[in-house]
Protein backbone atom coordinates (compact mmCIF):
# COMPACT_ATOMS: atom_id res chain seq x y z
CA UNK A 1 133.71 122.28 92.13
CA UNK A 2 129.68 122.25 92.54
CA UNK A 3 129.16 120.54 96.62
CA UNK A 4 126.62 118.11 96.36
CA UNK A 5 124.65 116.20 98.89
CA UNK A 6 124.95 112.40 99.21
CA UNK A 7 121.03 111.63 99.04
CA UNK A 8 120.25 115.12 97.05
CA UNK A 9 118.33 115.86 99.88
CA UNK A 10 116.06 119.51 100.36
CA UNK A 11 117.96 122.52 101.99
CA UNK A 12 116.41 122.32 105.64
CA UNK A 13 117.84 118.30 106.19
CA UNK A 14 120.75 116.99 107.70
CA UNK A 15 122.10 113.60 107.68
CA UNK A 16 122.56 112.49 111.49
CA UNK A 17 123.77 109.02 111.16
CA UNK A 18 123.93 106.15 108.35
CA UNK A 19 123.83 102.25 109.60
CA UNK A 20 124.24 99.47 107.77
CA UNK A 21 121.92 96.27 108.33
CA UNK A 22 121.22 93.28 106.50
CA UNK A 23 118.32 94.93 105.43
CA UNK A 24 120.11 97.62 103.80
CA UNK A 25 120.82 101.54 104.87
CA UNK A 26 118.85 102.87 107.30
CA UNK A 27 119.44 106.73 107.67
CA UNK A 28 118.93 109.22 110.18
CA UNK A 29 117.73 112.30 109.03
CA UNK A 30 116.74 115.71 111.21
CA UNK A 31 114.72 118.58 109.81
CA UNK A 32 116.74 121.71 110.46
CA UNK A 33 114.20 124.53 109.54
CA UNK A 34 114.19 127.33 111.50
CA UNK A 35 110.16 128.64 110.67
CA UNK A 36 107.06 126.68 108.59
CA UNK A 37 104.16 128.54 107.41
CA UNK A 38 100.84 127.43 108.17
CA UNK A 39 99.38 125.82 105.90
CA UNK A 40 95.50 127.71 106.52
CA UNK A 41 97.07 131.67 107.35
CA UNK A 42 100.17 131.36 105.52
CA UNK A 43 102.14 133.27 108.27
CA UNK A 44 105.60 131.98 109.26
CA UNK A 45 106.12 130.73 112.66
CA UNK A 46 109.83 130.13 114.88
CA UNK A 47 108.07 128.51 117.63
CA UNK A 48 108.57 124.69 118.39
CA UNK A 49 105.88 123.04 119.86
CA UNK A 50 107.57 119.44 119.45
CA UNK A 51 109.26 116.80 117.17
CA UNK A 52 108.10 113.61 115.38
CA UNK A 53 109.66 110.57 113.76
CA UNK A 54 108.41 109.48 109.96
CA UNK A 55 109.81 106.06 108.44
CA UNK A 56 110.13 106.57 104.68
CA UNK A 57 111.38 104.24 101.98
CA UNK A 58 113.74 105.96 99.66
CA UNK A 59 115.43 105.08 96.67
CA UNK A 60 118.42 102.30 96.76
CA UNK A 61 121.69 102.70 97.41
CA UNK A 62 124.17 100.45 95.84
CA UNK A 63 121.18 97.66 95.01
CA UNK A 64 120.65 97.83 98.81
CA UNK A 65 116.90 99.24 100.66
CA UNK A 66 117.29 103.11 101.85
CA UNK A 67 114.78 103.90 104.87
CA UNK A 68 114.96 107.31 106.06
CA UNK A 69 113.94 108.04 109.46
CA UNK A 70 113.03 111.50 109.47
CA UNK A 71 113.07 113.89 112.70
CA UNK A 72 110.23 116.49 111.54
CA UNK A 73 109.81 119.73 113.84
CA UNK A 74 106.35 121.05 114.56
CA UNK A 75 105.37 124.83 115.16
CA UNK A 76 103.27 126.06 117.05
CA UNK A 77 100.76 129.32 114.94
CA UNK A 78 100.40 132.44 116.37
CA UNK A 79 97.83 133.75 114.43
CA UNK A 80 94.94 133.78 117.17
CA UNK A 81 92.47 134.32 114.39
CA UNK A 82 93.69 130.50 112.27
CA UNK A 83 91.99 127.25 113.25
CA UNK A 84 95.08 125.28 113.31
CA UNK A 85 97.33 125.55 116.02
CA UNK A 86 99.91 123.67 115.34
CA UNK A 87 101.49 122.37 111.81
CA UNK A 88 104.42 120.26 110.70
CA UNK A 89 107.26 121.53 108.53
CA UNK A 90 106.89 120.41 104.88
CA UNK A 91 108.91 119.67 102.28
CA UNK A 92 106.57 119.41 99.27
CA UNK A 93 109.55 118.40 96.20
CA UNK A 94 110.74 115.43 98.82
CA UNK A 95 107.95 113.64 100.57
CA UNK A 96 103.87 114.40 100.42
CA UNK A 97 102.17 114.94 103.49
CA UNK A 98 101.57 111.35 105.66
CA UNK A 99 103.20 109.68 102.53
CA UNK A 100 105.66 106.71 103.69
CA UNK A 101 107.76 106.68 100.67
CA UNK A 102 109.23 110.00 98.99
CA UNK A 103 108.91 111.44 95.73
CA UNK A 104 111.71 109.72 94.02
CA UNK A 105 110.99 106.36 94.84
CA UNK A 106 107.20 106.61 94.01
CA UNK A 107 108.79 107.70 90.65
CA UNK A 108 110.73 104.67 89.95
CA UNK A 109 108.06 102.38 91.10
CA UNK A 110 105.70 104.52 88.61
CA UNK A 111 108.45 104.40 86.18
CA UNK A 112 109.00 100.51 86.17
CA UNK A 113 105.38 100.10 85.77
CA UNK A 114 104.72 101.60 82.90
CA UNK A 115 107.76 99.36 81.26
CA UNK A 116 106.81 95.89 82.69
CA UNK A 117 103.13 95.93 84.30
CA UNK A 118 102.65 93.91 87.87
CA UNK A 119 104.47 90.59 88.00
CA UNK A 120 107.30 91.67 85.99
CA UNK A 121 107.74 95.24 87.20
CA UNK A 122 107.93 93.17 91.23
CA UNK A 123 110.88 91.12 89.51
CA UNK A 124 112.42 94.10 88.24
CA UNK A 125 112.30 96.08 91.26
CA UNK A 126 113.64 93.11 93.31
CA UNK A 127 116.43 93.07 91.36
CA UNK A 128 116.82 96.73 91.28
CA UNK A 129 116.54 96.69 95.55
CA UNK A 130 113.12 97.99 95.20
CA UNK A 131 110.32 95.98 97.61
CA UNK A 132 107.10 96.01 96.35
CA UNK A 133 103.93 94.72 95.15
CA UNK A 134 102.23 94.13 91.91
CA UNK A 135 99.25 96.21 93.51
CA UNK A 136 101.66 98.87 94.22
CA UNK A 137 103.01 99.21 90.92
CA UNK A 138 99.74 99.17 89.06
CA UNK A 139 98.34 101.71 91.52
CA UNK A 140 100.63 104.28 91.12
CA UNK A 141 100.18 103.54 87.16
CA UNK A 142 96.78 104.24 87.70
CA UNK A 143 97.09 107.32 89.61
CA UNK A 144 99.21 109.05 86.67
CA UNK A 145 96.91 111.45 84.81
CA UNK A 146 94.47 111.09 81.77
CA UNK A 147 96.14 112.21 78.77
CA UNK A 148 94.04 114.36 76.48
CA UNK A 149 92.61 112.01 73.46
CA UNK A 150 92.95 115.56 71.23
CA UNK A 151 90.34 116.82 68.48
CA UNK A 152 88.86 113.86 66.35
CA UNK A 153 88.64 115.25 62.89
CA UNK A 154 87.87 112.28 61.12
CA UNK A 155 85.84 109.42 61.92
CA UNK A 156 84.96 106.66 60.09
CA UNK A 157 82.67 104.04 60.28
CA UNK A 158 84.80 101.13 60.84
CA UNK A 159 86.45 102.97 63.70
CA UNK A 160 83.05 101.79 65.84
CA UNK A 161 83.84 98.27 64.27
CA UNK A 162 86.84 97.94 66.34
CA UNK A 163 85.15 97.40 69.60
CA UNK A 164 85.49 94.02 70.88
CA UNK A 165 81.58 93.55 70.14
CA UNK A 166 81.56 93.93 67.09
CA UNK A 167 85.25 92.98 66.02
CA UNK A 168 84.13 89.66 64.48
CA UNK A 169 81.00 91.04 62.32
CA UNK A 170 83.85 93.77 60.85
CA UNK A 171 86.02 91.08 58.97
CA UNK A 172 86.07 92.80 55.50
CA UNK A 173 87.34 96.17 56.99
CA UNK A 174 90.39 97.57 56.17
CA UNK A 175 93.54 96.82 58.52
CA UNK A 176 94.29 100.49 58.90
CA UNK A 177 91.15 101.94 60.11
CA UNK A 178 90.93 98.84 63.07
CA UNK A 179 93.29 100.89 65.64
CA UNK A 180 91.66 100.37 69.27
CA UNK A 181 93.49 104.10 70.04
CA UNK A 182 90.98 105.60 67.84
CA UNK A 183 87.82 103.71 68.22
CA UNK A 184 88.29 104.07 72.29
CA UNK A 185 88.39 107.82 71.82
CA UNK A 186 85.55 107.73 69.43
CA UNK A 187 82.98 105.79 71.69
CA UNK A 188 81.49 107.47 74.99
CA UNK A 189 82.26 105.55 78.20
C-alpha cells in the first residue's frame, strides 16, 4: 500500500504538532532540507544561517480553517563572487515566495470564483470553511491568464453592431451574428 502524507505536503516538511482551536487546525510545520540553492548563482549551500516562522492559510480540513505555521531554514551562500548572501529554502509547487496562503488554497478560492463571482463565491467559501473576501475572489479571477481569442476568419458587419453603442441602431440584424464573444475579439481595445 502507497504511504501518503496527511496534508500532501512537499518532501523536505514535517508535521511537528496539530492543535485544535475554535478557530479550526492550526499546524506546526518544520522545513527539514538539508541544502537550498541560491536563487542568483544557483550553487547549493548546507550552511544555516538561521530560521523563520511564515503563517499560511491552507486548505480546510473537515469544513474547519487550516493555518500552517511554517519553520523555514535560511542558508547562508558561499559563493564570494553572488550578491546575495543569504536565501530562504523554497518550495515553489507549495507556497510562492512572501505568499500567505499556499498554492492549493489560492486554487480553490480561484476555482469558486470563476463558478459564483464575489458575493456568492464569499457564501460559498464560508460554507466550504474558506474565509475570504469578494475582493479576494475576483482578484485572483483576474490574475488568471488571457486566453488567446484565435484567428478571426470571418467577420461580418453586424459583428461591430453588437457593441453596446450601437446595439439599439442594429435591431433588424440577425440573432446569430449578435454574439458579444465575437464582436469583443473583433474591435481593438
Amino acid at each position: 500500500m502507497k504511504e501518503t502524507s496527511l496534508l500532501s505536503l512537499p518532501e523536505g516538511m514535517l508535521i511537528d504538532q496539530i492543535q485544535i482551536t475554535e478557530n479550526g487546525l492550526v499546524i506546526e510545520v518544520v522545513a527539514t532540507t538539508p541544502t537550498s540553492c541560491c536563487p542568483l548563482c544557483s550553487e547549493p549551500s548546507s550552511s544555516i544561517h538561521c530560521h523563520y516562522r511564515r503563517v499560511l492559510r491552507d486548505v480546510p480540513c473537515a469544513g474547519r480553517r487550516v493555518q500552517l505555521f511554517l519553520t523555514v531554514r535560511k542558508f547562508s551562500c558561499r559563493n564570494p563572487y553572488c550578491s546575495r548572501k543569504v536565501e530562504a529554502s523554497r518550495f515553489p509547487d507549495f507556497v510562492e515566495p512572501w505568499a500567505r496562503m499556499t498554492i492549493r488554497h489560492c486554487q480553490q478560492i480561484t476555482s469558486i470564483g470563476l463558478a459564483t463571482c464575489g458575493k456568492g463565491g464569499v457564501r460559498l467559501a464560508a460554507r466550504l470553511g474558506i474565509q475570504t473576501t469578494r475582493q479576494t475572489i475576483l482578484r485572483r479571477i483576474m490574475a488568471l491568464p488571457d486566453s488567446s481569442a484565435g484567428v478571426i476568419l470571418f467577420l461580418g458587419i453586424d459583428d461591430f453592431c453588437a457593441t453596446r453603442s450601437y446595439m439599439r441602431s442594429c435591431k433588424g440584424s440577425r440573432k446569430e451574428d449578435l454574439t458579444w464573444s465575437s464582436a469583443s475579439s473583433a474591435l481593438p481595445g
